[in-house]
C-alpha atoms as a PDB file:
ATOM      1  CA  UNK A   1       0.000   0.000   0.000  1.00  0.00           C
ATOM      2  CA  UNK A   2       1.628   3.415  -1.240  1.00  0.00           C
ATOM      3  CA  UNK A   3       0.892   5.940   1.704  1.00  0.00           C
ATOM      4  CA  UNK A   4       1.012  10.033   1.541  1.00  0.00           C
ATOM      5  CA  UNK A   5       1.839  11.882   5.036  1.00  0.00           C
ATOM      6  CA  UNK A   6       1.357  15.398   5.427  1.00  0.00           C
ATOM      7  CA  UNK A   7       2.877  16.824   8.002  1.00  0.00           C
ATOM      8  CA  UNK A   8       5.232  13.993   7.494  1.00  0.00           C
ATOM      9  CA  UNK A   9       8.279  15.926   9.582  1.00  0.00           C
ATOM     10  CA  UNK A  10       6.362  16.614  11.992  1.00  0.00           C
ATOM     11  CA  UNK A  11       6.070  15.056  15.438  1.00  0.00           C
ATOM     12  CA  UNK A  12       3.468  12.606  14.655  1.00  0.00           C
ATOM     13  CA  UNK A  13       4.072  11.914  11.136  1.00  0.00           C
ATOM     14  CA  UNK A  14       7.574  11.743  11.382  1.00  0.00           C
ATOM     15  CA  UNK A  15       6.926   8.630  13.988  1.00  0.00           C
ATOM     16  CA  UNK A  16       4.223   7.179  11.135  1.00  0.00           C
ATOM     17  CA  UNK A  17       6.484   7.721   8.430  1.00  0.00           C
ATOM     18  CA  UNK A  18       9.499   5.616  10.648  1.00  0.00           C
ATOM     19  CA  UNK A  19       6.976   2.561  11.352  1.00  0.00           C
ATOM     20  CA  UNK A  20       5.869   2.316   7.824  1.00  0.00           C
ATOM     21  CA  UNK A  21       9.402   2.720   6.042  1.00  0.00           C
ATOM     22  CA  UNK A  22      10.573   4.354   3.218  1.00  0.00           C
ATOM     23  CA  UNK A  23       9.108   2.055   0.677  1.00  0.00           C
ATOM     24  CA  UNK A  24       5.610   2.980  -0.593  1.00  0.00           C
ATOM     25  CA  UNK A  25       5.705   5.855   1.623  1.00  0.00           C
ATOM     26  CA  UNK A  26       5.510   9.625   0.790  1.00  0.00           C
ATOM     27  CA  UNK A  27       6.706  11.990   3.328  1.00  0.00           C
ATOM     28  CA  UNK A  28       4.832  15.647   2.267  1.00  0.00           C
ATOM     29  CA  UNK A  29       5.736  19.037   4.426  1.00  0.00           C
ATOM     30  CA  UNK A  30       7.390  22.724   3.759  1.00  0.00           C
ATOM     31  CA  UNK A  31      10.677  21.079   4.351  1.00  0.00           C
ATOM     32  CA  UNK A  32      10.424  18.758   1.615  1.00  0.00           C
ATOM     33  CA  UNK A  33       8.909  21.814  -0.524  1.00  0.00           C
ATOM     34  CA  UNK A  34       5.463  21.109  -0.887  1.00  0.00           C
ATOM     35  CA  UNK A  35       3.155  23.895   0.332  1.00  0.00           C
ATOM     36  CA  UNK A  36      -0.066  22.448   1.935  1.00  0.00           C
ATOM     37  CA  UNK A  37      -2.429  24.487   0.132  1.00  0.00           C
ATOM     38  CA  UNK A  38      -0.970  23.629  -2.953  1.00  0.00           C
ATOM     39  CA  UNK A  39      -3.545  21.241  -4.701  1.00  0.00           C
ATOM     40  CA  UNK A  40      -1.432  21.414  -7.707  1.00  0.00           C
ATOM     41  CA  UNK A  41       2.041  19.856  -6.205  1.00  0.00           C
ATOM     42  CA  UNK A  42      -0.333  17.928  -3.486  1.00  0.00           C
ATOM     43  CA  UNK A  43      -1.726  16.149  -7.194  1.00  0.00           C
ATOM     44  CA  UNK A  44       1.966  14.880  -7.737  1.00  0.00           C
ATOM     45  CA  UNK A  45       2.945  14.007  -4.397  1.00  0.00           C
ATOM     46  CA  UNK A  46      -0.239  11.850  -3.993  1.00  0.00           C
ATOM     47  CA  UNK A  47       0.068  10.263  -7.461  1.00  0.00           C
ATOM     48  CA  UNK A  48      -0.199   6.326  -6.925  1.00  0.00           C
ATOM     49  CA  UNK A  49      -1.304   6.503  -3.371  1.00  0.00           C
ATOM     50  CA  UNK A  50      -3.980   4.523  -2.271  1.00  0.00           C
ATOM     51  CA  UNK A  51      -4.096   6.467   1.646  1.00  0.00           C
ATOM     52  CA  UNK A  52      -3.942  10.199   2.463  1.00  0.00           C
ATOM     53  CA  UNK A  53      -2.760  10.201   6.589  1.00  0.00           C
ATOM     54  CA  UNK A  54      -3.194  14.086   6.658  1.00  0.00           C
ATOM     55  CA  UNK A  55      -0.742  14.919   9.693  1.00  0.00           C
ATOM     56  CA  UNK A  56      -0.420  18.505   8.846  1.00  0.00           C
ATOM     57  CA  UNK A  57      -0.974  21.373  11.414  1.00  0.00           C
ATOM     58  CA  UNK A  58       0.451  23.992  13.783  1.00  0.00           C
ATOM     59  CA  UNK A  59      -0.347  25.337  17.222  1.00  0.00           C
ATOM     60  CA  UNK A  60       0.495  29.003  16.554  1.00  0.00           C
ATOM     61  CA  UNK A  61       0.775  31.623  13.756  1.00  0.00           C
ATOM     62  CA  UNK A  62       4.001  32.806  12.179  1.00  0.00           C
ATOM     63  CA  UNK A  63       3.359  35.006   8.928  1.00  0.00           C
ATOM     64  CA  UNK A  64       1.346  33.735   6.156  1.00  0.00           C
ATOM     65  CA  UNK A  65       0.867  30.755   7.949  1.00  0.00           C
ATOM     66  CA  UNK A  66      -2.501  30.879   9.861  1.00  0.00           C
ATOM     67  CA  UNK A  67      -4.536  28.544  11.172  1.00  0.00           C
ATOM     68  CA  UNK A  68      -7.439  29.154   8.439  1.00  0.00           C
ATOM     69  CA  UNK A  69      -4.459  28.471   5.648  1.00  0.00           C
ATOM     70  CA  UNK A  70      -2.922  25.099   6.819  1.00  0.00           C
ATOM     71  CA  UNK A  71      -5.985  23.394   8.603  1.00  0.00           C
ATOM     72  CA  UNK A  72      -9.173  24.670   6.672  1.00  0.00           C
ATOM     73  CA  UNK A  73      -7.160  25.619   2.811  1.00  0.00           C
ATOM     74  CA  UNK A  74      -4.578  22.952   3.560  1.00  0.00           C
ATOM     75  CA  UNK A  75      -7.417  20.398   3.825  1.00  0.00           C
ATOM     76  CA  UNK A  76      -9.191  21.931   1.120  1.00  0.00           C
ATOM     77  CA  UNK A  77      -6.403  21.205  -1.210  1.00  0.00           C
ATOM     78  CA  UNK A  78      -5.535  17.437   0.362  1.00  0.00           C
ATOM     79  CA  UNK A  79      -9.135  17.085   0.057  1.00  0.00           C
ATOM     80  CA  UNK A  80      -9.194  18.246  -4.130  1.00  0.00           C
ATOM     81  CA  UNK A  81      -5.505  16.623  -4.560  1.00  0.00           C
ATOM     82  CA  UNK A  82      -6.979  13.415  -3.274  1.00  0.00           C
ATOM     83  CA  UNK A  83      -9.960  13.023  -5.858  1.00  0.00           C
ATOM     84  CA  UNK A  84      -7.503  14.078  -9.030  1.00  0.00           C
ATOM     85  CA  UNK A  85      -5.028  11.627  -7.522  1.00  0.00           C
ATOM     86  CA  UNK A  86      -7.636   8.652  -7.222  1.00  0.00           C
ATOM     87  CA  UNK A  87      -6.868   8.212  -3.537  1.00  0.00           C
ATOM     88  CA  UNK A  88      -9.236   6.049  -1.995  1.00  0.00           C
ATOM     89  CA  UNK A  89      -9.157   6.874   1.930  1.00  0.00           C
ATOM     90  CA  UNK A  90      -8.118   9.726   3.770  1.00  0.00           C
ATOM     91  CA  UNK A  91      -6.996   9.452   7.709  1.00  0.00           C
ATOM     92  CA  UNK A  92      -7.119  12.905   8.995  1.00  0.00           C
ATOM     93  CA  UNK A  93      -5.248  13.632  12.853  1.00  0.00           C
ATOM     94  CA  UNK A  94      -7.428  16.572  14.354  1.00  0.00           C
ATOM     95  CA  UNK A  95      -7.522  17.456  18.212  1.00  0.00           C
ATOM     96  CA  UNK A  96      -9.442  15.800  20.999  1.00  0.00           C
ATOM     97  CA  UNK A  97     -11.922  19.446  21.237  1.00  0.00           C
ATOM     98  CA  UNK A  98     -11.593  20.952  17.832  1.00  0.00           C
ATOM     99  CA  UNK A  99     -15.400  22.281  17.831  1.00  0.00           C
ATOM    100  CA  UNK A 100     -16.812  25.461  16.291  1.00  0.00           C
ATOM    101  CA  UNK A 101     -17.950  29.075  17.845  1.00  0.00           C
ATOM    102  CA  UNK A 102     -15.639  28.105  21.135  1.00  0.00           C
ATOM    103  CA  UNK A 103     -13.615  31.249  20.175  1.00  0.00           C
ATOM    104  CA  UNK A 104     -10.275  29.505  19.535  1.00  0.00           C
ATOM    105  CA  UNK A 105      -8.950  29.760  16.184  1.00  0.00           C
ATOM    106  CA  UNK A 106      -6.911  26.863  16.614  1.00  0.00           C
ATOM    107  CA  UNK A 107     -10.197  24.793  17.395  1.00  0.00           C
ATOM    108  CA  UNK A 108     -12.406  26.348  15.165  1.00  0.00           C
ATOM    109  CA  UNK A 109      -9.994  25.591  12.480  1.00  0.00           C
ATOM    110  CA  UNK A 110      -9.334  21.987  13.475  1.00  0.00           C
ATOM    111  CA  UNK A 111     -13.283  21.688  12.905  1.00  0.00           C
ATOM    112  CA  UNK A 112     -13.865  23.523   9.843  1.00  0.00           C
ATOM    113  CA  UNK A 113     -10.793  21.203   8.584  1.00  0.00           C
ATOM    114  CA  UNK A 114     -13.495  17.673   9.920  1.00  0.00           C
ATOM    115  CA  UNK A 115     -16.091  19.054   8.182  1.00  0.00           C
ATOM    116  CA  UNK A 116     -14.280  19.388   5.051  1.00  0.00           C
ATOM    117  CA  UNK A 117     -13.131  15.987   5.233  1.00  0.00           C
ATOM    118  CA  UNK A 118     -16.814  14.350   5.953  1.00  0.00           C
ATOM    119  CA  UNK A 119     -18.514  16.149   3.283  1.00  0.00           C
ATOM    120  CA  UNK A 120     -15.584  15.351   0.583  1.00  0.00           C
ATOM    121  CA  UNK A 121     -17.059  12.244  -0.517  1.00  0.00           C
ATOM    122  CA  UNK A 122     -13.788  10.076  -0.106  1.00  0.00           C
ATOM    123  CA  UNK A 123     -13.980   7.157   2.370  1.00  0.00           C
ATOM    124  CA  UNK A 124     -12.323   8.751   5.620  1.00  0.00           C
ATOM    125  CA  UNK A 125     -11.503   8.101   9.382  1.00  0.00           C
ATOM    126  CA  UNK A 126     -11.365  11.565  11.507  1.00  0.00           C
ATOM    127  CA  UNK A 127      -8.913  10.641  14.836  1.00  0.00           C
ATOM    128  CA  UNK A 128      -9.670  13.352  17.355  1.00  0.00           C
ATOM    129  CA  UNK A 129      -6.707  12.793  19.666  1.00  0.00           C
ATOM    130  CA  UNK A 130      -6.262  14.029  23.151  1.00  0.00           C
ATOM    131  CA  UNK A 131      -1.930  15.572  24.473  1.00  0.00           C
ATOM    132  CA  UNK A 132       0.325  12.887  22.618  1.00  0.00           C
ATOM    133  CA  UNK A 133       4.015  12.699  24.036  1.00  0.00           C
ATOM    134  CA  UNK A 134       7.184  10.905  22.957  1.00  0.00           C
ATOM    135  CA  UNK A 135      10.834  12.168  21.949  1.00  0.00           C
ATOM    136  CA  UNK A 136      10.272  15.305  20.382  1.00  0.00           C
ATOM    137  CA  UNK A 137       7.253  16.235  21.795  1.00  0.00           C
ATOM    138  CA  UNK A 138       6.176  19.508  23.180  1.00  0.00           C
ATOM    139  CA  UNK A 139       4.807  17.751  26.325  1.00  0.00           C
ATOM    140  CA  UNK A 140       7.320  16.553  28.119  1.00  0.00           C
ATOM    141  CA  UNK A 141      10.257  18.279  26.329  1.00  0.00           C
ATOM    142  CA  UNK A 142       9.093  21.731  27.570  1.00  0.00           C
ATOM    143  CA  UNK A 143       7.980  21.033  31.131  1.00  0.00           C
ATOM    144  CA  UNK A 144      11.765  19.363  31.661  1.00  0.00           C
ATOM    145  CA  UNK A 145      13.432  22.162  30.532  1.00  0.00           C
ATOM    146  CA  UNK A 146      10.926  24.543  32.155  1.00  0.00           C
ATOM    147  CA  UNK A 147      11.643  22.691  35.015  1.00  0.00           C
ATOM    148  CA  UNK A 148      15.725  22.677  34.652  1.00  0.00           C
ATOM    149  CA  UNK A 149      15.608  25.941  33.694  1.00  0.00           C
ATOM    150  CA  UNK A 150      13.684  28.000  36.796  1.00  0.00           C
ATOM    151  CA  UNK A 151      12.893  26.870  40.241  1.00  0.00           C
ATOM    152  CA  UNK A 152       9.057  28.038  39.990  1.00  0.00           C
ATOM    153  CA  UNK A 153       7.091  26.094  37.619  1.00  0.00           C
ATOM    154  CA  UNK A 154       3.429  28.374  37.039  1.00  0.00           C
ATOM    155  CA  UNK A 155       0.279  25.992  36.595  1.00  0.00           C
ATOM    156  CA  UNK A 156      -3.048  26.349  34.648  1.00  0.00           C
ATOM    157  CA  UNK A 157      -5.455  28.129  37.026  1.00  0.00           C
ATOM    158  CA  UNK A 158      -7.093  27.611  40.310  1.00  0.00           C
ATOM    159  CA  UNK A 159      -9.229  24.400  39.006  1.00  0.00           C
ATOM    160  CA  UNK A 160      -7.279  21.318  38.132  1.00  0.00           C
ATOM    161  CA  UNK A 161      -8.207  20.335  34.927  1.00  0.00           C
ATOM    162  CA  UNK A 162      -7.013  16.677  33.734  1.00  0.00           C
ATOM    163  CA  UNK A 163      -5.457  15.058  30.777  1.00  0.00           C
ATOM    164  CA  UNK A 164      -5.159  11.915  29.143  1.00  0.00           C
ATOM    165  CA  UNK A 165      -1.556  11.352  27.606  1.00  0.00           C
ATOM    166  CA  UNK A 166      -1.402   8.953  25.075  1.00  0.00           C
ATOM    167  CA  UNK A 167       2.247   7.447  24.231  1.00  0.00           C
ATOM    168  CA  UNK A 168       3.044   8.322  20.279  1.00  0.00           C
ATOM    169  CA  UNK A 169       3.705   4.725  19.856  1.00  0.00           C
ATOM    170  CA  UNK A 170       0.020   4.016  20.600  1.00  0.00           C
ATOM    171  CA  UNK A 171      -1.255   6.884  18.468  1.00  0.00           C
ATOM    172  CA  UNK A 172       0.938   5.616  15.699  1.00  0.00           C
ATOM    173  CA  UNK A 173      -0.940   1.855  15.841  1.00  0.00           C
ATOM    174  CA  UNK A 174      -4.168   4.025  15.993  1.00  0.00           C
ATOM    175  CA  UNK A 175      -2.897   5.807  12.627  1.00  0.00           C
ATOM    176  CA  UNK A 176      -2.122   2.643  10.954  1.00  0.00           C
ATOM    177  CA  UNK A 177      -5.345   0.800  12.125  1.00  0.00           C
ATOM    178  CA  UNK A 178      -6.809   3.729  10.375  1.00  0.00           C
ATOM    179  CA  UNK A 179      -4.957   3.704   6.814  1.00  0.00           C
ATOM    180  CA  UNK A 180      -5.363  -0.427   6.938  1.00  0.00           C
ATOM    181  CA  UNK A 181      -9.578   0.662   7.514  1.00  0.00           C
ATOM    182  CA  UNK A 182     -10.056  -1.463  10.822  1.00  0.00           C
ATOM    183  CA  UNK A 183     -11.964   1.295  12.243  1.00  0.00           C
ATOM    184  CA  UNK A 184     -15.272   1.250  11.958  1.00  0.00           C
ATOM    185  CA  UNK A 185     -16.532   4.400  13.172  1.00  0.00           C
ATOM    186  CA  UNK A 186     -15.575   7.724  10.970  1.00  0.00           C
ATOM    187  CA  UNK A 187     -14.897  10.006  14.244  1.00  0.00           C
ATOM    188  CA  UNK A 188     -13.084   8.373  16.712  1.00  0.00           C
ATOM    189  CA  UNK A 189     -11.599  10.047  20.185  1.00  0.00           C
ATOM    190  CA  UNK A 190      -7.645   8.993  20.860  1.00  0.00           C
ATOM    191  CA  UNK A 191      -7.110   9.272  24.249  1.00  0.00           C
ATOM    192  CA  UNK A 192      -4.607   7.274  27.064  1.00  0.00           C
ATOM    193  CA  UNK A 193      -5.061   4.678  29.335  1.00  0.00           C
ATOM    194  CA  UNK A 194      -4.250   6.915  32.385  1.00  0.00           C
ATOM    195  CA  UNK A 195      -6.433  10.383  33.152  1.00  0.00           C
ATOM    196  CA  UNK A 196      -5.112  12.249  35.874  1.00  0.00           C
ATOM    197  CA  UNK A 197      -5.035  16.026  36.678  1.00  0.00           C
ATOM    198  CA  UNK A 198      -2.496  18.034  34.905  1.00  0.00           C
ATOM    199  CA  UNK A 199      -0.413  19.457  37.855  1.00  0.00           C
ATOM    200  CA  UNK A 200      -0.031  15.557  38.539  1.00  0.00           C
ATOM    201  CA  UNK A 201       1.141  15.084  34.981  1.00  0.00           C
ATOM    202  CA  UNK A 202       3.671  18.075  35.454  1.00  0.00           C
ATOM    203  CA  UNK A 203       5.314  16.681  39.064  1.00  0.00           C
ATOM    204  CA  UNK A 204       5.901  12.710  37.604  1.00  0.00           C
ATOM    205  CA  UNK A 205       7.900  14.667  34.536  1.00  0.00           C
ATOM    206  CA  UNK A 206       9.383  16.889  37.215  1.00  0.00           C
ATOM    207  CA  UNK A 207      10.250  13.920  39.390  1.00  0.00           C
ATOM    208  CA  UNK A 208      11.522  12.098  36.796  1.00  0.00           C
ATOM    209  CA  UNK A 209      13.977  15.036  35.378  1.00  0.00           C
ATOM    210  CA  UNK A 210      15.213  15.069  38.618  1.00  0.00           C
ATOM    211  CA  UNK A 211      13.713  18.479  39.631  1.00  0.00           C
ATOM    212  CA  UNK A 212      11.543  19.589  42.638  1.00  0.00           C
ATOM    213  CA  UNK A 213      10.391  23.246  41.613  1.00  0.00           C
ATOM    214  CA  UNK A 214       8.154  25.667  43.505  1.00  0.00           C
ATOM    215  CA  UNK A 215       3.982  25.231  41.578  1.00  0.00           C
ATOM    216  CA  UNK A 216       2.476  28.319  41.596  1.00  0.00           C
ATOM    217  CA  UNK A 217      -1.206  27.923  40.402  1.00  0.00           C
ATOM    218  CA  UNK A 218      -1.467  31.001  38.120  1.00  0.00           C
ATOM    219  CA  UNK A 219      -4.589  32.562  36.389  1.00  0.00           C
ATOM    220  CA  UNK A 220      -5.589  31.182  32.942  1.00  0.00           C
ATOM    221  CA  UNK A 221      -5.530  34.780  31.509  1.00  0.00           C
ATOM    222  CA  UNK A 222      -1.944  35.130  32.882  1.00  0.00           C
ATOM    223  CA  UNK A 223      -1.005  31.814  31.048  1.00  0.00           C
ATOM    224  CA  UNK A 224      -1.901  33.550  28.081  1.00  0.00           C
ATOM    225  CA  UNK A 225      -0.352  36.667  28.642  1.00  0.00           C
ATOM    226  CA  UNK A 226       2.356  34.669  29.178  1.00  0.00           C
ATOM    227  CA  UNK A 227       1.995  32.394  25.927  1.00  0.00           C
ATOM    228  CA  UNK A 228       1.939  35.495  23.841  1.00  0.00           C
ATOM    229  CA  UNK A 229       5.286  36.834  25.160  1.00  0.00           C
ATOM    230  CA  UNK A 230       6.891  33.274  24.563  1.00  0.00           C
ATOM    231  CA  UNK A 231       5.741  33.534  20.676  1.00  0.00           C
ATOM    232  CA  UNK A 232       6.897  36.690  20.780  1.00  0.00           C
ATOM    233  CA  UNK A 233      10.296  36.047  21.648  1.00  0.00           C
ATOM    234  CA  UNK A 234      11.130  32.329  21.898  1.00  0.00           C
ATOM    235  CA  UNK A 235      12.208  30.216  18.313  1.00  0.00           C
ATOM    236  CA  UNK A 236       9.907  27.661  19.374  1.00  0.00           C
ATOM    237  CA  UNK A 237       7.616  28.983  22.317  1.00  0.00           C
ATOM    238  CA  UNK A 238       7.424  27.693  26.032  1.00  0.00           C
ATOM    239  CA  UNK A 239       4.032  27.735  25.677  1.00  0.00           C
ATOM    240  CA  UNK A 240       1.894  28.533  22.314  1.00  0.00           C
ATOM    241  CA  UNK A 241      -1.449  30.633  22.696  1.00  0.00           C
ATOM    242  CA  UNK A 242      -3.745  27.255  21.602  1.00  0.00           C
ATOM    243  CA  UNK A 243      -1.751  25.245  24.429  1.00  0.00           C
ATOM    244  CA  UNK A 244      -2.987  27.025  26.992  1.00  0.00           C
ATOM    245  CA  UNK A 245      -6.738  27.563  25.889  1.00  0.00           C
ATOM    246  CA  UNK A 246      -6.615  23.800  25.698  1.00  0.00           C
ATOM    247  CA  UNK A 247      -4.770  23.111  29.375  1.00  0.00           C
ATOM    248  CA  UNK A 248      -7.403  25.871  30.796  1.00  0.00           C
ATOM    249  CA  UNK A 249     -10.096  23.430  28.751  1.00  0.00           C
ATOM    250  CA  UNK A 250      -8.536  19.890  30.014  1.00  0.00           C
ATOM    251  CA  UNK A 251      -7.755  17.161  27.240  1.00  0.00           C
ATOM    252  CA  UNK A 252      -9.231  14.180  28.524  1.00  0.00           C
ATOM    253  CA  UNK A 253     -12.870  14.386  26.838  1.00  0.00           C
ATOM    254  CA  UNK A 254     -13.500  14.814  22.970  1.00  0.00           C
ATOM    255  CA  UNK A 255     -15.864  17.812  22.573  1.00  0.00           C
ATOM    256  CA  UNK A 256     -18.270  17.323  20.403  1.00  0.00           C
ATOM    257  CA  UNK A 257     -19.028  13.231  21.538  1.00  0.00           C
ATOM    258  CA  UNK A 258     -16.690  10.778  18.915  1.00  0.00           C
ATOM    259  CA  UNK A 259     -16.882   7.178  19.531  1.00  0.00           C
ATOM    260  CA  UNK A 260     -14.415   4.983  21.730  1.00  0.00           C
ATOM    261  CA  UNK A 261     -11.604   3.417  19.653  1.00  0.00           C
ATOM    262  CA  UNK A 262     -12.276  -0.582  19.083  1.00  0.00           C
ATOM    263  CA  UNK A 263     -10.600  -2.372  22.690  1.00  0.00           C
ATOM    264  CA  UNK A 264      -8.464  -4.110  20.435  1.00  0.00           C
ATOM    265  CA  UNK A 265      -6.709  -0.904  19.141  1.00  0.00           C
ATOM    266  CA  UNK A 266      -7.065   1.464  22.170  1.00  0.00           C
ATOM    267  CA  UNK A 267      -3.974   2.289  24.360  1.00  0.00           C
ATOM    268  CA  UNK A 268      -2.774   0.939  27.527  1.00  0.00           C
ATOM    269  CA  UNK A 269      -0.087   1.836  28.118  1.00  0.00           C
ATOM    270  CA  UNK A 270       0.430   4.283  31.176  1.00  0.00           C
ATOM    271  CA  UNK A 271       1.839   7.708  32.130  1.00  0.00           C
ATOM    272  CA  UNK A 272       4.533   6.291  34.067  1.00  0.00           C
ATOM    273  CA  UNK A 273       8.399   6.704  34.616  1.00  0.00           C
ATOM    274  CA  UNK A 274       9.659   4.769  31.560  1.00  0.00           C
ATOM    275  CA  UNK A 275       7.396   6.306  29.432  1.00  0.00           C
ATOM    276  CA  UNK A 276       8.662  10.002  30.454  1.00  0.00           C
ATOM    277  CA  UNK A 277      11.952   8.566  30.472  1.00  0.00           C
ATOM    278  CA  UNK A 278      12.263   7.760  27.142  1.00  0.00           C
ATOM    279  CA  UNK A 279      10.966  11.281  26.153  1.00  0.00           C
ATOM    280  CA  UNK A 280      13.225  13.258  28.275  1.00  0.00           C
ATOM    281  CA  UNK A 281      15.104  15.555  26.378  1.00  0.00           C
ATOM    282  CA  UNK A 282      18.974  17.164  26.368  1.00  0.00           C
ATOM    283  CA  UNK A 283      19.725  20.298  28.214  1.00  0.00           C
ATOM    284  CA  UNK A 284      17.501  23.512  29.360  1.00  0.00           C
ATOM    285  CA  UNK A 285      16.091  26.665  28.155  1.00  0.00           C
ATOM    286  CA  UNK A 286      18.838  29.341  26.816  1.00  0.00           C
ATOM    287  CA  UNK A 287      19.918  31.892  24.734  1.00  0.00           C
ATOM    288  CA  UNK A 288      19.456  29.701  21.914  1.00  0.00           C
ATOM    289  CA  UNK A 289      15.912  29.247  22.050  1.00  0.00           C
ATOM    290  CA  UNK A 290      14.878  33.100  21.807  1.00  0.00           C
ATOM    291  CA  UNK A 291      14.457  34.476  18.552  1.00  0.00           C
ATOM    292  CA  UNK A 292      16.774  37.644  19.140  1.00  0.00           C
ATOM    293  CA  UNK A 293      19.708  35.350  19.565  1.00  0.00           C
ATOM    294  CA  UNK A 294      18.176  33.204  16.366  1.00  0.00           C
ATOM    295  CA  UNK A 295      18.546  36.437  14.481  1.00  0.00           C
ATOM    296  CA  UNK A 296      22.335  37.526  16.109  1.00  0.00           C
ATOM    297  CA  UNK A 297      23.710  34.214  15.266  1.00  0.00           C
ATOM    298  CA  UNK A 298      22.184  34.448  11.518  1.00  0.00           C
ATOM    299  CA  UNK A 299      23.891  38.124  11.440  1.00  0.00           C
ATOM    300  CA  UNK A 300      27.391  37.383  12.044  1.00  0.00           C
ATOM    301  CA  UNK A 301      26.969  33.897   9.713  1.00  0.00           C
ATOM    302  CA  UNK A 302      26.363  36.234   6.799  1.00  0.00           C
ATOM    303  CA  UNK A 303      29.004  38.714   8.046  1.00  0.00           C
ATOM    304  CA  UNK A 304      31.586  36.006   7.980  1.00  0.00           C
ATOM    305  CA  UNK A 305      30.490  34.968   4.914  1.00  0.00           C
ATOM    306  CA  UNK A 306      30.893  37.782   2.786  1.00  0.00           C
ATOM    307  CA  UNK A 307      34.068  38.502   0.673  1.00  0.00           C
ATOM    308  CA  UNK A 308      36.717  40.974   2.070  1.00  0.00           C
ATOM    309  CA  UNK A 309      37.336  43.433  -0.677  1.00  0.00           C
END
């Protein structure tokens, strides 16, 4: 079975793309130089391909690319690029809550992006999946160097909210079950085994890092104050506006209702210490990671570079 994966660098489609191989496998994204809303070069990329897995998506807004142009025109053009190709299935990854009028964009984008995909006509599974971690993430990778990096750690507001973290390996099966069509229902919620509150989730990862920092419960709108400043400034931010709308939200129950996954395909496996273990990542927060220093270190690259007359 030839396979297309859009978003296929990404975090989840880059795991996808590992477990099915390089053979019969198309790996689509901006790095490989395919825009998403380009139905034209989508057309080529999908020639052959029996499976869409439609992967691609982002959690904040840099320039021309919005939310409304990579999930709702993006899926437009995966949508049109799928019928001239002759694809026969299309497995689209959307979020656990994606809904409309909530007054996310993120959300509200993730939605219109569903609908698209269940009106086009093509034989489709829809995988509305809850926080999914692994190496690479932005789960655990932040909140270990958050938590190596300061000795106060702020959490989502006064009410505990809980999550359901599903391992990327699991989410991966899910993904194939999907493409391979064993699952029956064409809206399906991908959630964990374990649901537990998200300050909980926060301490094992800060337990296993090896870190005991100060939590200071902390008002949703001052997460997002805070979120904004991190896009602002940080190459990839400590936490992205649509994060924290969906911590402040929980991400433990699909909103609007999606079926259960079949028991034979849903995870098991557990938040626990080899789990987190295996995600941990390298190092802290630095210099590096803010977008000033991004632009220095380009600066004196193309000083250096440039012939001495």
């Amino acid at each position: 079975m030839r396979v297309a994966i859009t978003g296929g660098t990404g975090f989840v489609g880059r795991h996808l793309a590992e477990r099915l191989g390089s053979e019969d496998t198309v790996v689509i994204s901006r790095r490989t130089g395919v825009q998403i809303d380009d139905a034209e070069a989508l057309t080529a990329a999908f020639s052959g391909c029996e499976v869409v897995v439609h992967c691609a998506g982002i959690n904040r807004e840099i320039g021309d690319q919005t939310f409304n142009r990579v999930h709702v025109e993006g899926t437009r053009a995966v949508i049109e690029a799928a019928r001239r190709a002759g694809v026969q299935r299309i497995v689209m990854l959307s979020f656990l809550r994606a809904r409309p009028d909530c007054g996310s964009p993120y959300h509200e984008t993730k939605w219109a992006a569903e609908e698209l995909v269940r009106r086009s006509g093509i034989d489709h599974a829809i995988l509305k999946a809850g926080m999914i971690y692994g190496p690479g993430d932005h789960m655990v990778d932040h909140v270990t160097r958050a938590v190596r990096t300061w000795p106060v750690f702020a959490t989502v507001g006064y009410r505990e909210r809980t999550v359901r973290p599903v391992p990327v390996e699991e989410a991966v099966n899910v993904l194939l079950a999907a493409l391979e069509g064993r699952i029956p229902s064409p809206t399906v919620a991908v959630v964990g085994a374990e649901e537990l509150e998200l300050g909980a989730a926060v301490r094992r990862i800060a337990q296993v890092a090896g870190r005991r920092p100060v939590y200071v419960p902390v008002p949703v709108w001052a997460i997002r104050i805070l979120a904004q400043l991190t896009e602002w400034t940080m190459v990839v931010p400590l936490v992205a506006k649509a994060q924290a709308q969906m911590l402040a939200w929980g991400v433990s129950e699909p909103a609007p209702f999606a079926s259960e996954l079949p028991e034979e395909i849903r995870p098991v496996l557990r938040f626990d210490v080899d789990r987190i273990q295996a995600a941990l990542p390298d190092g802290r927060f630095g210099l590096s990671d803010l977008r000033i220093a991004r632009w220095w270190a380009g600066q004196r690259r193309h000083q250096a570079s440039r012939p001495i007359s």
